[in-house]
PDB file of N, CA and C in Angstrom:
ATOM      1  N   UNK A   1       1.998 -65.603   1.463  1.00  0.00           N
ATOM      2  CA  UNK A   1       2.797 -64.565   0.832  1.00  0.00           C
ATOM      3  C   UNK A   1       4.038 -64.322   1.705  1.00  0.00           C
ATOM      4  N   UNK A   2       5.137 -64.305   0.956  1.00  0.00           N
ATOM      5  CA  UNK A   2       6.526 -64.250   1.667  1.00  0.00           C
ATOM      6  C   UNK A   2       6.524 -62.654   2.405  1.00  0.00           C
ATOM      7  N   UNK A   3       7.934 -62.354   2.657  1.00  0.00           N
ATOM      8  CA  UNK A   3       7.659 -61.172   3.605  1.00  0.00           C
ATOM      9  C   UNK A   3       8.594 -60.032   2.664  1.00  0.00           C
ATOM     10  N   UNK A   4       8.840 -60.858   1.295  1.00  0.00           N
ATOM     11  CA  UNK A   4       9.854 -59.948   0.190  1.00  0.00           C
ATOM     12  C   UNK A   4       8.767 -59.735  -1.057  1.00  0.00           C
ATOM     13  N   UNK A   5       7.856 -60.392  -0.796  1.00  0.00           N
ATOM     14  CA  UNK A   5       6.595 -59.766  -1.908  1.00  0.00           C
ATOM     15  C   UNK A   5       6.050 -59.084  -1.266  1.00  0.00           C
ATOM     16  N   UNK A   6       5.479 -59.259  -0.023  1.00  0.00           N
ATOM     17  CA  UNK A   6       4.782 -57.668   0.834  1.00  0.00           C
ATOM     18  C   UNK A   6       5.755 -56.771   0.635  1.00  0.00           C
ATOM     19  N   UNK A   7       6.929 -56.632   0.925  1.00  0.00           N
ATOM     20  CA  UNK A   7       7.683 -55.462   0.626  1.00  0.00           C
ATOM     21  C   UNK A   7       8.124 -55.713  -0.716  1.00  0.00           C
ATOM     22  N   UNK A   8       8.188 -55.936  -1.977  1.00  0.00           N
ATOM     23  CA  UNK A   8       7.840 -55.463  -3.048  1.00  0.00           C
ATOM     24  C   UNK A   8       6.509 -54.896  -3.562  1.00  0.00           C
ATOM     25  N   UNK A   9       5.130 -55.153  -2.841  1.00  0.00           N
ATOM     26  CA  UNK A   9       3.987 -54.955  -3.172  1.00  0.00           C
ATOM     27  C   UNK A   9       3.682 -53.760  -2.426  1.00  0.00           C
ATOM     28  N   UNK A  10       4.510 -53.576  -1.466  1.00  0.00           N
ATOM     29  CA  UNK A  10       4.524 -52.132  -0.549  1.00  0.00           C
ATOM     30  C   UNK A  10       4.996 -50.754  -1.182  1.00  0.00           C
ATOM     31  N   UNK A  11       6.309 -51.477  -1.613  1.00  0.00           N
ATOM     32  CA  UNK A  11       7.383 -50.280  -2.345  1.00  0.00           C
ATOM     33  C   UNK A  11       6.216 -50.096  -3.825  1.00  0.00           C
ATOM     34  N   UNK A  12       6.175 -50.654  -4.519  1.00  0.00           N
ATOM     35  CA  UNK A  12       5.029 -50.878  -5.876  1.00  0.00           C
ATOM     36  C   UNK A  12       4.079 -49.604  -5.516  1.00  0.00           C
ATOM     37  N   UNK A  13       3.210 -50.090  -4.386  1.00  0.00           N
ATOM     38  CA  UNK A  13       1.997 -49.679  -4.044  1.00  0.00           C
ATOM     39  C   UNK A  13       2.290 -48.065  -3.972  1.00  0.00           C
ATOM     40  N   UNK A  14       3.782 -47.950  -2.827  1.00  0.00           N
ATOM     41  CA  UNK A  14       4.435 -46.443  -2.836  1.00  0.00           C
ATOM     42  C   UNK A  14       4.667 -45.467  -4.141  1.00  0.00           C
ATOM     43  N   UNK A  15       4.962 -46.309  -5.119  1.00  0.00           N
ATOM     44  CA  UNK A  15       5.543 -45.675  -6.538  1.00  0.00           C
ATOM     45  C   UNK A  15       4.514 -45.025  -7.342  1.00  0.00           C
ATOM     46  N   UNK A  16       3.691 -46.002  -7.021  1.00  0.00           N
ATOM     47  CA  UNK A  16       2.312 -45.391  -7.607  1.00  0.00           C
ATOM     48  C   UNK A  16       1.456 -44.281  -7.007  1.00  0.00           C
ATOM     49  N   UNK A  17       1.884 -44.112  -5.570  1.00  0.00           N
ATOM     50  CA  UNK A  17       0.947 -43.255  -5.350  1.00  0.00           C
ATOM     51  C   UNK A  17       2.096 -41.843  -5.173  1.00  0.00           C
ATOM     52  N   UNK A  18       3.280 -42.149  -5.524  1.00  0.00           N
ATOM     53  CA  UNK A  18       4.044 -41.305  -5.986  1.00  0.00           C
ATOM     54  C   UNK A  18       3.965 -40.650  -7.077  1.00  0.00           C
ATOM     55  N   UNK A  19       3.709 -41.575  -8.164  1.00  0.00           N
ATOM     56  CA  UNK A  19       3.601 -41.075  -9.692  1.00  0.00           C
ATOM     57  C   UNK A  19       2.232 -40.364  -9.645  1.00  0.00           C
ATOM     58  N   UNK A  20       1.023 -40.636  -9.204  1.00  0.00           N
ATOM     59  CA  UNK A  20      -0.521 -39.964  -8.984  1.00  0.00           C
ATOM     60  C   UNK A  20      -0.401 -38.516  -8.197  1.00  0.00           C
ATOM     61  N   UNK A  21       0.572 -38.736  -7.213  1.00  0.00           N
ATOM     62  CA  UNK A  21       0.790 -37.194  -6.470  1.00  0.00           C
ATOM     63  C   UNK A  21       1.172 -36.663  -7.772  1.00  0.00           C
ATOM     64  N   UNK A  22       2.329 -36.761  -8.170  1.00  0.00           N
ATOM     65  CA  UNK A  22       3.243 -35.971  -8.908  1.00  0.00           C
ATOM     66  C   UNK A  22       2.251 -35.746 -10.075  1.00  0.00           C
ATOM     67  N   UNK A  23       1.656 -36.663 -10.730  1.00  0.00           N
ATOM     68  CA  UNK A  23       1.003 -35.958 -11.771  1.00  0.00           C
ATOM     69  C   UNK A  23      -0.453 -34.967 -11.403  1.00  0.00           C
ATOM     70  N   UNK A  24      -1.291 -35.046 -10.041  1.00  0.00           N
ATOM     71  CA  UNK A  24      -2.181 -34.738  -9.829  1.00  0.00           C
ATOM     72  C   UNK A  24      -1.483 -32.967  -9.621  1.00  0.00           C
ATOM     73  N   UNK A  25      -0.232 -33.019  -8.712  1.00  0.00           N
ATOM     74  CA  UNK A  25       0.042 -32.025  -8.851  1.00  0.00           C
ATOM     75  C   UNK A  25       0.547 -30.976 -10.191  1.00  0.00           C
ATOM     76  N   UNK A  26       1.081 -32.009 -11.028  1.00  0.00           N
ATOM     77  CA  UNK A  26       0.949 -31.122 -12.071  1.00  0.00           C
ATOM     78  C   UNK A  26       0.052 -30.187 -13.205  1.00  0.00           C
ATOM     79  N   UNK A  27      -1.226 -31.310 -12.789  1.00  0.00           N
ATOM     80  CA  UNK A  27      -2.613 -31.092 -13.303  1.00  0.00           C
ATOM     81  C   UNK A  27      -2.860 -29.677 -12.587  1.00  0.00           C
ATOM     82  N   UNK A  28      -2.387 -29.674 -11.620  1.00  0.00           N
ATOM     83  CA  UNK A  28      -2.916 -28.224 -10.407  1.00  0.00           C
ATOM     84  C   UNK A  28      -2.587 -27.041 -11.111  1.00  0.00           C
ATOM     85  N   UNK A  29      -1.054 -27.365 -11.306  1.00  0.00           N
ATOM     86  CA  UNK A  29      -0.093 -26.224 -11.839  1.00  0.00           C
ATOM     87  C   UNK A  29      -0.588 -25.371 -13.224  1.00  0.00           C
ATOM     88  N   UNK A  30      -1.179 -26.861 -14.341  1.00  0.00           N
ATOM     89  CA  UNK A  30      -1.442 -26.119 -15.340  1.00  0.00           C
ATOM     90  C   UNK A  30      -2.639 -25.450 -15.319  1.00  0.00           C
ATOM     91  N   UNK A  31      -4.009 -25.944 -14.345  1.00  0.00           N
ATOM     92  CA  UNK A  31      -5.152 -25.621 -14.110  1.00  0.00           C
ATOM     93  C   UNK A  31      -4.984 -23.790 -14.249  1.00  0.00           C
ATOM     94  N   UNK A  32      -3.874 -23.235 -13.414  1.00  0.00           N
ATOM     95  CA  UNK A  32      -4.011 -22.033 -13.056  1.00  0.00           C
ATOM     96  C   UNK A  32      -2.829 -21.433 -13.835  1.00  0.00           C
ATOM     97  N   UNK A  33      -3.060 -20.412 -14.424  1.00  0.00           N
ATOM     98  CA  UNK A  33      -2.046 -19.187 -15.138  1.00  0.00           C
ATOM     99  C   UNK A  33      -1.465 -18.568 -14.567  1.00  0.00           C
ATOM    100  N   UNK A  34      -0.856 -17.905 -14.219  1.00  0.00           N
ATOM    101  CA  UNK A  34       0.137 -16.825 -13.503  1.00  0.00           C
ATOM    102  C   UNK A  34       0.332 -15.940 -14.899  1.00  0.00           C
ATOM    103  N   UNK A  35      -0.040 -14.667 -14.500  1.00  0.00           N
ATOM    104  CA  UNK A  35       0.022 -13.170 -14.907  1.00  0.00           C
ATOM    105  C   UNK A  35       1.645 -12.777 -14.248  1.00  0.00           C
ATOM    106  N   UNK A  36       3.076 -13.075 -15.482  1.00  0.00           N
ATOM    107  CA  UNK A  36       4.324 -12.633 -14.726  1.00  0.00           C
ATOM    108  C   UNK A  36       4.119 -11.208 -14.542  1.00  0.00           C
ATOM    109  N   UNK A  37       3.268 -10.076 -14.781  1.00  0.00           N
ATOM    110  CA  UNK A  37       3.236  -8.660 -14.902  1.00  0.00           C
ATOM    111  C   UNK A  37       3.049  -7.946 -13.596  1.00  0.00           C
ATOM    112  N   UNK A  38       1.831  -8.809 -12.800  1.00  0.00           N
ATOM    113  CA  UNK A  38       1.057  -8.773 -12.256  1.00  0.00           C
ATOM    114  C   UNK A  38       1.246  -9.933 -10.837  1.00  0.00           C
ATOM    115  N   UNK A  39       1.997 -10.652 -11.107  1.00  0.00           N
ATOM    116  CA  UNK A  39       1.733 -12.214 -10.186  1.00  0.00           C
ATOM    117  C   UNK A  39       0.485 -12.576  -9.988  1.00  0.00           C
ATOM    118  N   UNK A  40      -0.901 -12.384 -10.755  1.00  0.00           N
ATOM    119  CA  UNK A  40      -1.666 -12.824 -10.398  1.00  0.00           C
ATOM    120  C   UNK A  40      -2.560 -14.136 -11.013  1.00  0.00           C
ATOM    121  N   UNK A  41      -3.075 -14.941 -10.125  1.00  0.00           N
ATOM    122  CA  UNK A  41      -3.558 -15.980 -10.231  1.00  0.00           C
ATOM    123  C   UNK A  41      -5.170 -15.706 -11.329  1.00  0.00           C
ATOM    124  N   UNK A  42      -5.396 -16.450 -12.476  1.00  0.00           N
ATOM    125  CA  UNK A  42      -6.213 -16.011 -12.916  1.00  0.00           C
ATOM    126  C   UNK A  42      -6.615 -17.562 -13.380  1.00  0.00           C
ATOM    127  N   UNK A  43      -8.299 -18.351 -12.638  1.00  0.00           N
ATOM    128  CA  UNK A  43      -8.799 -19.123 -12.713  1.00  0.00           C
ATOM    129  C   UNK A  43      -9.934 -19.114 -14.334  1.00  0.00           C
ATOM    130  N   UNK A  44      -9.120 -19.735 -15.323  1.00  0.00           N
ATOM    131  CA  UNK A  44     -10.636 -19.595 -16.633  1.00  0.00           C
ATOM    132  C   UNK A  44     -11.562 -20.550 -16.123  1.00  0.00           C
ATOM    133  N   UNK A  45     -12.527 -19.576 -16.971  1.00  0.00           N
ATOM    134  CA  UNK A  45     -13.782 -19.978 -17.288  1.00  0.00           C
ATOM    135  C   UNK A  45     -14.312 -19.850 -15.329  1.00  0.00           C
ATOM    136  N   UNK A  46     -14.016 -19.031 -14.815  1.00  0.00           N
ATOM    137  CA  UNK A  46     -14.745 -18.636 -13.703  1.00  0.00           C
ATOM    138  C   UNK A  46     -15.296 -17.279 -13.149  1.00  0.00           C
ATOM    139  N   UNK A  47     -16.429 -17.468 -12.544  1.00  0.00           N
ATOM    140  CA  UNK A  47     -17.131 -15.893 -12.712  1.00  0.00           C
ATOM    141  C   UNK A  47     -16.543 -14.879 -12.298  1.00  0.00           C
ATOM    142  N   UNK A  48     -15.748 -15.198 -11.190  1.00  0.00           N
ATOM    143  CA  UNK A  48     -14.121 -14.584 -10.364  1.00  0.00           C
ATOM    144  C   UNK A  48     -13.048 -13.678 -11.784  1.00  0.00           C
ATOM    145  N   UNK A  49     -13.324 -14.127 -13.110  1.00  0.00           N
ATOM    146  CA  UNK A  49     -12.505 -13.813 -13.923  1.00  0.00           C
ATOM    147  C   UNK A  49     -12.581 -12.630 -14.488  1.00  0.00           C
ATOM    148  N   UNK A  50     -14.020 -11.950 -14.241  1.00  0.00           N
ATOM    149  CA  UNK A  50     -14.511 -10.570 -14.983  1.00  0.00           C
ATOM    150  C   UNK A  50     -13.932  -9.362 -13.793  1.00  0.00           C
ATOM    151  N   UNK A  51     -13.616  -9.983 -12.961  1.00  0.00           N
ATOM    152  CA  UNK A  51     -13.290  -8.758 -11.704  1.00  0.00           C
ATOM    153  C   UNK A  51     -11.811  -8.533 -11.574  1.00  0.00           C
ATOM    154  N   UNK A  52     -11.319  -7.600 -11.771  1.00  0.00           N
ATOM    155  CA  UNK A  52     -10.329  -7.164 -11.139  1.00  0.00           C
ATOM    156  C   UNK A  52      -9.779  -6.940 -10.094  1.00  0.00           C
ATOM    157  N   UNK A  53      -8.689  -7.657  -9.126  1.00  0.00           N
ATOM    158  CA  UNK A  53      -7.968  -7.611  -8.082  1.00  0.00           C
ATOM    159  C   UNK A  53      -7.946  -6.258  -7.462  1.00  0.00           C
ATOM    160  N   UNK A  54      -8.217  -6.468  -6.383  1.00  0.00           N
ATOM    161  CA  UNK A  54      -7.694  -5.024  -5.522  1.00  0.00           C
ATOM    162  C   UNK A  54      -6.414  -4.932  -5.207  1.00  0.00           C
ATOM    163  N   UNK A  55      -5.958  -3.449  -5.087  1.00  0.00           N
ATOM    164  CA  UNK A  55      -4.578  -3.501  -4.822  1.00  0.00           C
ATOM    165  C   UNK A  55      -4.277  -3.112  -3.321  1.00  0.00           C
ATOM    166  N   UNK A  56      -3.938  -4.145  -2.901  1.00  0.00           N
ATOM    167  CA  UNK A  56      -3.562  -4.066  -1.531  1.00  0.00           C
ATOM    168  C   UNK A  56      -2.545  -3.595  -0.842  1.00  0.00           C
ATOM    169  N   UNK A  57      -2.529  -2.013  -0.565  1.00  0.00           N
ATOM    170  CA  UNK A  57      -1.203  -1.600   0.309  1.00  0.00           C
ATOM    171  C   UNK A  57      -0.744  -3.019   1.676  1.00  0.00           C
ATOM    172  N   UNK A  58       0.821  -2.653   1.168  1.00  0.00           N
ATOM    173  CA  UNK A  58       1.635  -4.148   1.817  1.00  0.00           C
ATOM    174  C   UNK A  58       1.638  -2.738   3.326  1.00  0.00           C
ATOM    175  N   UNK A  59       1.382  -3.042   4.636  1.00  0.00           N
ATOM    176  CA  UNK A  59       1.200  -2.211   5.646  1.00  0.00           C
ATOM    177  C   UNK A  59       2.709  -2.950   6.612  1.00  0.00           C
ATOM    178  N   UNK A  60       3.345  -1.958   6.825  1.00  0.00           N
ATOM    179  CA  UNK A  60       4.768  -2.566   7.884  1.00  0.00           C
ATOM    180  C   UNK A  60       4.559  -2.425   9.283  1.00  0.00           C
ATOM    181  N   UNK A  61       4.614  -3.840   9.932  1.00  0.00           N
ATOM    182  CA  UNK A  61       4.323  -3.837  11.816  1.00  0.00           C
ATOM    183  C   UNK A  61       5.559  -3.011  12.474  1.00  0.00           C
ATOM    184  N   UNK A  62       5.246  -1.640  12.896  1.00  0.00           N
ATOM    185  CA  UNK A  62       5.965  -1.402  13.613  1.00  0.00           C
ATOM    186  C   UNK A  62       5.630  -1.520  15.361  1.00  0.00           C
ATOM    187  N   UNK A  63       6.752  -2.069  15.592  1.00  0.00           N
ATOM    188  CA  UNK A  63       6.622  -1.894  17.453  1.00  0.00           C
ATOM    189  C   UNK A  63       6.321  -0.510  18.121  1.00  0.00           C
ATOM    190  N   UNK A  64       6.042  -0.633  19.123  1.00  0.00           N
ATOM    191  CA  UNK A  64       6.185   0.695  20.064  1.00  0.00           C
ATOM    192  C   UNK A  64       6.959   1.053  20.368  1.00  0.00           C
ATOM    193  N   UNK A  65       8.017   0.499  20.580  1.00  0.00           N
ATOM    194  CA  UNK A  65       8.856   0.823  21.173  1.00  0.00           C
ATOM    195  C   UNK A  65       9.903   1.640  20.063  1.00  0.00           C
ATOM    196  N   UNK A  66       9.784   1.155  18.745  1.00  0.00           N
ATOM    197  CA  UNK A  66      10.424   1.496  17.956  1.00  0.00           C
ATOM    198  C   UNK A  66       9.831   2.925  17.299  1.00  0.00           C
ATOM    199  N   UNK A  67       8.378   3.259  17.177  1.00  0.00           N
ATOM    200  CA  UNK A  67       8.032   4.439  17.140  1.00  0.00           C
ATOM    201  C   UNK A  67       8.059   5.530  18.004  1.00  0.00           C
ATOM    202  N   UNK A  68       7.876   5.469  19.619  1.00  0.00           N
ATOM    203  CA  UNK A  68       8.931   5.764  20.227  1.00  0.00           C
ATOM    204  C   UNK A  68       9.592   6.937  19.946  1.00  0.00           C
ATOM    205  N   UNK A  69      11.261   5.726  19.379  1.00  0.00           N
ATOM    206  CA  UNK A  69      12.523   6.040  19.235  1.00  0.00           C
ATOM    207  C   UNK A  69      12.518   6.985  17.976  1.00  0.00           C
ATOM    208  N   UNK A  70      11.222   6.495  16.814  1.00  0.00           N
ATOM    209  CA  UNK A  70      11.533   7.649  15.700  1.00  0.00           C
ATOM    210  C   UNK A  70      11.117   8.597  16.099  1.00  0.00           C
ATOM    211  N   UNK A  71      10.099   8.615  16.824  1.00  0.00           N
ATOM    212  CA  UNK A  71       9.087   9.774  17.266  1.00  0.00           C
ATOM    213  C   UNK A  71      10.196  11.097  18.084  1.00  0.00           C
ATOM    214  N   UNK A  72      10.727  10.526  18.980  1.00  0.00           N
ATOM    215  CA  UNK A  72      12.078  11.164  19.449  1.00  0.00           C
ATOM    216  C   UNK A  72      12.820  11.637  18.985  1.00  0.00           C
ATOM    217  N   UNK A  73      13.740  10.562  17.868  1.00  0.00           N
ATOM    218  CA  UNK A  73      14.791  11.044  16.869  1.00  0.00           C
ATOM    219  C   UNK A  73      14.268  12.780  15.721  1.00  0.00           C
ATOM    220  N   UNK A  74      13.015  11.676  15.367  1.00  0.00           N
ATOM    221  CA  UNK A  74      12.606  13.333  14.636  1.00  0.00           C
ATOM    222  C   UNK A  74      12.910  14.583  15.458  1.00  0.00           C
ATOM    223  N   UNK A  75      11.832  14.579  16.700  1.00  0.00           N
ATOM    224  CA  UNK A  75      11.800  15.795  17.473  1.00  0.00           C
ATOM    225  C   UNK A  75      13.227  16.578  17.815  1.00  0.00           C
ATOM    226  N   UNK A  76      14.193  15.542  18.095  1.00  0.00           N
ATOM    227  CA  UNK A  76      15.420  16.001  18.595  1.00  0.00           C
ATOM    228  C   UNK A  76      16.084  16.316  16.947  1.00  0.00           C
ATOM    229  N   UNK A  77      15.691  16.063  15.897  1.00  0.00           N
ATOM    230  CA  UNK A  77      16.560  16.241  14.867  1.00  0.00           C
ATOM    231  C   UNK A  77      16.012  17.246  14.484  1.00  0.00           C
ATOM    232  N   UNK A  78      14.446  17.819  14.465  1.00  0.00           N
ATOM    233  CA  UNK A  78      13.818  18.975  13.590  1.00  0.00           C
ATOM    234  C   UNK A  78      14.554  20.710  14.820  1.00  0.00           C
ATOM    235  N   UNK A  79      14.357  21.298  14.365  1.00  0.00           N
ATOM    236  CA  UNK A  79      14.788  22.594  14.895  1.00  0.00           C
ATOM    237  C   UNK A  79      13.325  23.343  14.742  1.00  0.00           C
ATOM    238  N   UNK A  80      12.382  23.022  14.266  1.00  0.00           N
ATOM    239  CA  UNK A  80      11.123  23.911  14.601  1.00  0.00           C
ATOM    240  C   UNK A  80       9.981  22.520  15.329  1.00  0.00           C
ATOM    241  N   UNK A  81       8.850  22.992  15.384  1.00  0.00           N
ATOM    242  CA  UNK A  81       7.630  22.187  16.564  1.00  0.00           C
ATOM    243  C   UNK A  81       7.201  21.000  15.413  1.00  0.00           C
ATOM    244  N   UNK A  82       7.065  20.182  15.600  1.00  0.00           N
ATOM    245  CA  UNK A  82       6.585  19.173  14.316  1.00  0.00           C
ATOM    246  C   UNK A  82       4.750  18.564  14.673  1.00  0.00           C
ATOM    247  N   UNK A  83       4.196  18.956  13.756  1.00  0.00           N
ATOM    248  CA  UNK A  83       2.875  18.833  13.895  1.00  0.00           C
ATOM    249  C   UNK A  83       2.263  17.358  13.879  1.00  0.00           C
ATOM    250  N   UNK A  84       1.161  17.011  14.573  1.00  0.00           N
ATOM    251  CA  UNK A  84       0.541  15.574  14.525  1.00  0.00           C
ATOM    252  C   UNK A  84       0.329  14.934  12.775  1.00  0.00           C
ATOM    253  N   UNK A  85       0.569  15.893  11.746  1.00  0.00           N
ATOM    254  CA  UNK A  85       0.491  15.173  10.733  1.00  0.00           C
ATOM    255  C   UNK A  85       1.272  15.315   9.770  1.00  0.00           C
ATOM    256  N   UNK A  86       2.382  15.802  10.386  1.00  0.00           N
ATOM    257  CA  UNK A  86       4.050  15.348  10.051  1.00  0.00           C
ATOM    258  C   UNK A  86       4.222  13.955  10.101  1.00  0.00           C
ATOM    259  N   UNK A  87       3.795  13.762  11.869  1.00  0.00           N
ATOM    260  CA  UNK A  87       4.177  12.217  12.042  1.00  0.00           C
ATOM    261  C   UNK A  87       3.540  11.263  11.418  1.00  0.00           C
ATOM    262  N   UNK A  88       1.837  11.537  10.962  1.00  0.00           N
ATOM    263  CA  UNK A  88       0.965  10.793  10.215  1.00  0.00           C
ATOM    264  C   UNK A  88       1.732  10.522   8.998  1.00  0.00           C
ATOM    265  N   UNK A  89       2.260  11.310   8.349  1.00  0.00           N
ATOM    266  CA  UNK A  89       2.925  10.897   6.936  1.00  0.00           C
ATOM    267  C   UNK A  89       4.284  10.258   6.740  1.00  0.00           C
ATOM    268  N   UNK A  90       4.873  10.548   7.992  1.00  0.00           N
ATOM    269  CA  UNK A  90       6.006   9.587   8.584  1.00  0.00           C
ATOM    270  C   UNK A  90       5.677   8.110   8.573  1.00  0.00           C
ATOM    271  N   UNK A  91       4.629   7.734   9.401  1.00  0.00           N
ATOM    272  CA  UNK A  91       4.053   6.411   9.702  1.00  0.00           C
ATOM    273  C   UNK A  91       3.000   6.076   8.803  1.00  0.00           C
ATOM    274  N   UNK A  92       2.567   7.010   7.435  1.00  0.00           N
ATOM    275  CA  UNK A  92       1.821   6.447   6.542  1.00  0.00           C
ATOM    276  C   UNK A  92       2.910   4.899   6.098  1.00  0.00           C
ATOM    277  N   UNK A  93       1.533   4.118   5.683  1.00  0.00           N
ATOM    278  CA  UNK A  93       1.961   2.680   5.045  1.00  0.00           C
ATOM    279  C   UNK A  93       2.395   1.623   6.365  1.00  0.00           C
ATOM    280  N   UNK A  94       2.351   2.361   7.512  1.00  0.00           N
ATOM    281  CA  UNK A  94       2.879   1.359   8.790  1.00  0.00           C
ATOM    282  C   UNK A  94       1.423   1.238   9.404  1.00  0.00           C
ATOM    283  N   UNK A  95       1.578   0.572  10.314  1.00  0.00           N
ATOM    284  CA  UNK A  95       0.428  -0.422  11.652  1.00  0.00           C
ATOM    285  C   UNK A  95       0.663   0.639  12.680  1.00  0.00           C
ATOM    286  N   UNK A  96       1.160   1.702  12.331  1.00  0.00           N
ATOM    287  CA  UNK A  96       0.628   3.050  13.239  1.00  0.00           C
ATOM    288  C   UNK A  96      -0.133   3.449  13.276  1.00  0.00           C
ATOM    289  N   UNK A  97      -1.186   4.054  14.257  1.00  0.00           N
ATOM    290  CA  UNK A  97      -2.194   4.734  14.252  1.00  0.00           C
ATOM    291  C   UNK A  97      -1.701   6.211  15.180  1.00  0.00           C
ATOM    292  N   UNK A  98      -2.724   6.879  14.747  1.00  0.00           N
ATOM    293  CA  UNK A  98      -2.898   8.170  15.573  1.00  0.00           C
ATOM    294  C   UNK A  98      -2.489   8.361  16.912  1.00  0.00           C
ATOM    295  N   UNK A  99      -3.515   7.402  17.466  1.00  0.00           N
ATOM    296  CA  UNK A  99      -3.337   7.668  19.116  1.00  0.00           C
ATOM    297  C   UNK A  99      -1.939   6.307  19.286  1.00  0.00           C
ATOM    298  N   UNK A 100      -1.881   5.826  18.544  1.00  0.00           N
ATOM    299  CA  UNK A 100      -0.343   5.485  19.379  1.00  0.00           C
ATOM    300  C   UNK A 100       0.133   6.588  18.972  1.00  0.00           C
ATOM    301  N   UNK A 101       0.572   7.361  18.256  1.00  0.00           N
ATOM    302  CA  UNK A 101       1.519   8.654  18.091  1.00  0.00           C
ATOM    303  C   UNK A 101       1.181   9.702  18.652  1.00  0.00           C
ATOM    304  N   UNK A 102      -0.315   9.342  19.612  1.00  0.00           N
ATOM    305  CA  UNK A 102      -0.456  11.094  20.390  1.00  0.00           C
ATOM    306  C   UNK A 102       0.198   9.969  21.811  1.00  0.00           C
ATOM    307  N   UNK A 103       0.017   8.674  21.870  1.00  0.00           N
ATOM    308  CA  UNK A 103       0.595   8.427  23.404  1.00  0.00           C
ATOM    309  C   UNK A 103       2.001   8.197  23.523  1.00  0.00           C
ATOM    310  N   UNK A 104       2.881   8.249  22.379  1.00  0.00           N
ATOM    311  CA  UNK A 104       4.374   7.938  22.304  1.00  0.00           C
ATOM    312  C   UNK A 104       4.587   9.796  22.938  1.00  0.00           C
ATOM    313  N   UNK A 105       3.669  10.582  21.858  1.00  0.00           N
ATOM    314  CA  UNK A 105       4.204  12.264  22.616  1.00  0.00           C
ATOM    315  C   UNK A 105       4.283  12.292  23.646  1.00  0.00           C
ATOM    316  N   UNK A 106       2.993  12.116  24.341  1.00  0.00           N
ATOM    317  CA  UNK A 106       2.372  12.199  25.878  1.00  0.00           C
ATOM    318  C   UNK A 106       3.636  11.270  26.721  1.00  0.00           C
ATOM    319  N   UNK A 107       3.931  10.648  26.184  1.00  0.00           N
ATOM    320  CA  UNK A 107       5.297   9.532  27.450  1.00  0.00           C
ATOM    321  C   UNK A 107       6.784  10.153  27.043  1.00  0.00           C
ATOM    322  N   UNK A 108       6.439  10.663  25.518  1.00  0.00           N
ATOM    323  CA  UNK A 108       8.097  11.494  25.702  1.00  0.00           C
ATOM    324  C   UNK A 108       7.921  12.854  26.071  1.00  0.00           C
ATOM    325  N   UNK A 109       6.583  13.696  26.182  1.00  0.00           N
ATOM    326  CA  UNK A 109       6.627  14.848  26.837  1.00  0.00           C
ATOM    327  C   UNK A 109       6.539  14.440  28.090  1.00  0.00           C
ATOM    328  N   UNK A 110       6.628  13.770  29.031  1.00  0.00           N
ATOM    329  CA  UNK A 110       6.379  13.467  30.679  1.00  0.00           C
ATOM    330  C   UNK A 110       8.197  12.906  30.840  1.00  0.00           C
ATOM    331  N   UNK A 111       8.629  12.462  30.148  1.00  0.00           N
ATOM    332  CA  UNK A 111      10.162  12.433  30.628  1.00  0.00           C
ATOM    333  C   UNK A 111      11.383  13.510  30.288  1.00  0.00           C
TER     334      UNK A 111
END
């Protein structure tokens, strides 16, 4: 075998497993529905199908350093004492917790 039929029988061999991706992937695509209302993935004819999705609060990473700075900004912006669950509802929906917001006080009441 010459060395221009291996590389025609190469490129060949490539096309095909080009055309098998491409259609296997399309097989994927139609397998599953998309809900545009909802974005959600909904598999038929599976037992997964009688249950309804939970709704997952999207939660925002805040740094320390950056709570901090709000933790501060508030205090210096309010004109009366601002209570521990002022700030809780401030940092509701964030990767804040409590005691980071009682130890951001504790380091801005010590300076």
């Amino acid at each position: 075998m010459s060395v221009e039929e291996m590389d025609n029988d190469i490129n060949n061999e490539i096309e095909i497993e080009e055309k098998v991706e491409a259609q296997e992937n399309s097989e994927t695509e139609e397998h599953f529905e998309t809900d545009e209302n909802h974005s959600e993935i909904v598999a038929e004819n599976s037992e997964l199908a009688q249950f309804q999705s939970a709704n997952i609060e999207e939660i925002e990473f805040v740094e320390a350093e950056r709570v901090e700075s709000i933790i501060e900004s508030v205090l210096f912006a309010s004109d009366s004492p601002v209570s521990l669950h002022t700030f809780k509802e401030i940092f509701k929906g964030t990767s804040v917790k409590v005691e980071q917001i009682r130890r951001s006080l504790e380091i801005l009441s010590v300076e």
